[in-house]
Protein backbone atom coordinates (compact mmCIF):
# COMPACT_ATOMS: atom_id res chain seq x y z
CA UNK A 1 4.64 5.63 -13.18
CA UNK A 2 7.62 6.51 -10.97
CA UNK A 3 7.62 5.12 -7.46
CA UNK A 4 10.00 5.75 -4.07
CA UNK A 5 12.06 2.85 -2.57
CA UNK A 6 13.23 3.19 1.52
CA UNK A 7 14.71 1.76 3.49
CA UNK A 8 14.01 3.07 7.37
CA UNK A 9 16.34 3.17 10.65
CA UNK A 10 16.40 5.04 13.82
CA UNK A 11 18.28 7.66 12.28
CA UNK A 12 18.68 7.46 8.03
CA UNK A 13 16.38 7.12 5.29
CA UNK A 14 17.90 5.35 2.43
CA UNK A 15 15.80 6.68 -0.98
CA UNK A 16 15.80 4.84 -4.30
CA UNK A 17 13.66 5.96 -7.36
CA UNK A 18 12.77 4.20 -9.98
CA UNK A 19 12.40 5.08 -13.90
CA UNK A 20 9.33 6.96 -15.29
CA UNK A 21 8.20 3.41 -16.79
CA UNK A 22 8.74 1.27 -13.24
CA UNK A 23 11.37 -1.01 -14.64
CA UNK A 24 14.85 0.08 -12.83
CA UNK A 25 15.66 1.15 -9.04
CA UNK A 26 18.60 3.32 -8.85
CA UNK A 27 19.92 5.08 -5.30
CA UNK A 28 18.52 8.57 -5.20
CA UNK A 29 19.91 9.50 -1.78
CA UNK A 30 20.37 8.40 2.11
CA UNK A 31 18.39 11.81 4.26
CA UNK A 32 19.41 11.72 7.67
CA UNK A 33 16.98 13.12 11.05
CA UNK A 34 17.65 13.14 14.11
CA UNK A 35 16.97 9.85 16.05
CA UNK A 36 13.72 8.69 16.25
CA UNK A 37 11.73 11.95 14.58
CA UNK A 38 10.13 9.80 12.17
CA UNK A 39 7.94 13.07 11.37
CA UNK A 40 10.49 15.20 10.50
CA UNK A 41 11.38 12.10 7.57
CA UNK A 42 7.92 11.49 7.00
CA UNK A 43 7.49 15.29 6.07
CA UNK A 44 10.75 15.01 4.01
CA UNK A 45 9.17 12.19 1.83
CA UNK A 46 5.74 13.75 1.56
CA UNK A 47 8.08 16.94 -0.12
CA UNK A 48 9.70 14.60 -2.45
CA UNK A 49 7.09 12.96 -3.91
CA UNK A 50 4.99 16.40 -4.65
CA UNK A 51 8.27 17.23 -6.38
CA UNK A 52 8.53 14.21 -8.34
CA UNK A 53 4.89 13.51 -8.62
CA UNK A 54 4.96 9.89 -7.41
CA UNK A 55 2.17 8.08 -5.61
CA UNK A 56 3.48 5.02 -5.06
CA UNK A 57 6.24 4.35 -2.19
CA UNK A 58 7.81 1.31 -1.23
CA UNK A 59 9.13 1.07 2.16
CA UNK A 60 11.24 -1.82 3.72
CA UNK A 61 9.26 -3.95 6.48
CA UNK A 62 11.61 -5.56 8.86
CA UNK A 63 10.76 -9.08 9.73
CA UNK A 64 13.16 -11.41 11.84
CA UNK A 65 14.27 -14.24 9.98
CA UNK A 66 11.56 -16.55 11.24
CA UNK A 67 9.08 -14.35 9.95
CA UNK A 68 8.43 -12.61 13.48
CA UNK A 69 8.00 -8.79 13.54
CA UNK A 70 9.39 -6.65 15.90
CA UNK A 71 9.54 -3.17 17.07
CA UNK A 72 11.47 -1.94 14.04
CA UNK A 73 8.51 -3.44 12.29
CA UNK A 74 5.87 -1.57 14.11
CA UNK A 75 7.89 1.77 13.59
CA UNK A 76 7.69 0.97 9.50
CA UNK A 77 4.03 0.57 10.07
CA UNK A 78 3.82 3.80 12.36
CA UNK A 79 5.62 5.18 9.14
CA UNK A 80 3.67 4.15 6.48
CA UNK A 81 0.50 5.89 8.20
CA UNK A 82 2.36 8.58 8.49
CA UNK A 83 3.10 8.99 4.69
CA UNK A 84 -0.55 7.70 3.83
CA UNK A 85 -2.33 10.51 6.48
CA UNK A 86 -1.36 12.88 3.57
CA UNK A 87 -3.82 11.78 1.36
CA UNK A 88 -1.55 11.55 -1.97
CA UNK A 89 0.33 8.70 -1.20
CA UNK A 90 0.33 4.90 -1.50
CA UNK A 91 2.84 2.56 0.54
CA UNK A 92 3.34 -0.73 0.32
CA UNK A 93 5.47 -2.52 2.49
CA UNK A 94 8.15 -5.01 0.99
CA UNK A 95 9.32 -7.73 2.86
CA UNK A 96 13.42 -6.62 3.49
CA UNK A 97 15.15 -9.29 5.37
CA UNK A 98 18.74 -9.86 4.28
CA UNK A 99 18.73 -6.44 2.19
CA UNK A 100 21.49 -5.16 4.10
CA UNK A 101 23.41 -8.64 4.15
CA UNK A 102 23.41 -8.71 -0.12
CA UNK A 103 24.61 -5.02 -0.17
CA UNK A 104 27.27 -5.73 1.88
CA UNK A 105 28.42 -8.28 -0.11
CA UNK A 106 27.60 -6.46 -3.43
CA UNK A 107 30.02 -3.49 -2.35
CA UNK A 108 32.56 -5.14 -1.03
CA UNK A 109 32.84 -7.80 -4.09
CA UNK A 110 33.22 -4.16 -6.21
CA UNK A 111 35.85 -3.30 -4.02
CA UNK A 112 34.00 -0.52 -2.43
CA UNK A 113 35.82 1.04 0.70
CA UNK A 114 34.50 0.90 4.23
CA UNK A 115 33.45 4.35 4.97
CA UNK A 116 31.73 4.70 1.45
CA UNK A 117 30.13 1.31 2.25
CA UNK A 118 28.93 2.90 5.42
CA UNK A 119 27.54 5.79 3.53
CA UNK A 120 25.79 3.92 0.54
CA UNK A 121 24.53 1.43 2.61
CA UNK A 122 21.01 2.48 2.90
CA UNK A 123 20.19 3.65 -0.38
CA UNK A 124 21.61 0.54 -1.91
CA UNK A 125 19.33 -1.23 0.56
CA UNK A 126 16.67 1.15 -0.70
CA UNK A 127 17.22 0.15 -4.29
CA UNK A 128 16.63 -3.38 -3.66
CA UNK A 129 13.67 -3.30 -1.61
CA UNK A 130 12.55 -1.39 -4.67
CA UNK A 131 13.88 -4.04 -7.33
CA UNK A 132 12.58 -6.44 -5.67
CA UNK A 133 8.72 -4.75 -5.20
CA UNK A 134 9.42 -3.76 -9.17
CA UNK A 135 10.70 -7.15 -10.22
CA UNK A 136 7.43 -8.66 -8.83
CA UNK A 137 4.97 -6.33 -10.73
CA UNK A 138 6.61 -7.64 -13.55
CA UNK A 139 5.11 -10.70 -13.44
């Protein structure tokens, strides 16, 4: 079974897939909306997973590093019932605090310029929010 990885901000959706047998996350692509139409994405994802006939989607859940939720996680929760109102699809949230942090340092140990940093960054971030969800069904 294929699943969806994402990663969710105000205005970019980072998307990782994984393989047909739920083993590997790789980047997929980073869909951007205008800020804060979290339909318009939702939509978007609902499409792509009729296309690619997955059922199962992981999405990022922001947590401060104490373990306190915020706003941004109460928008990931506003998004996951958003996906899930369609009937089709499963989401389960994934815990996603210092994604962004080892992607960073993943691209710029690989030498990876700035603005391609900047432009990979959220469906890197994607792909390990999926590893990680994939990496624990594993076991």
């Amino acid at each position: 079974m294929k699943y969806l990885g994402l990663d969710l901000g105000s205005k970019t959706l980072g998307i990782a897939i994984s393989d047909e047998l739920g083993f590997l996350a790789r980047a997929l692509e980073t869909y951007r909306f205008a800020e804060d139409h979290y339909s318009i994405a939702a939509n978007y994802i609902i499409d792509l997973c009729k296309r690619e006939q997955i059922q199962q989607v992981v999405l990022g859940l922001p947590k401060h590093m104490n373990g306190d939720q915020g706003i941004r996680a109460q928008i990931s929760y506003d998004f996951k019932r958003l996906l899930e109102a369609n009937g089709s699809i499963r989401v389960i949230l994934e815990d996603e605090r210092l994604t962004t942090v080892l992607v960073d340092k993943a691209m710029i140990a690989g030498n990876v310029r700035r603005e391609n940093r900047k432009k990979k960054k959220d469906e890197m971030a994607a792909v390990i929010i999926l590893q990680n969800y994939l990496d624990k069904m594993k076991f």
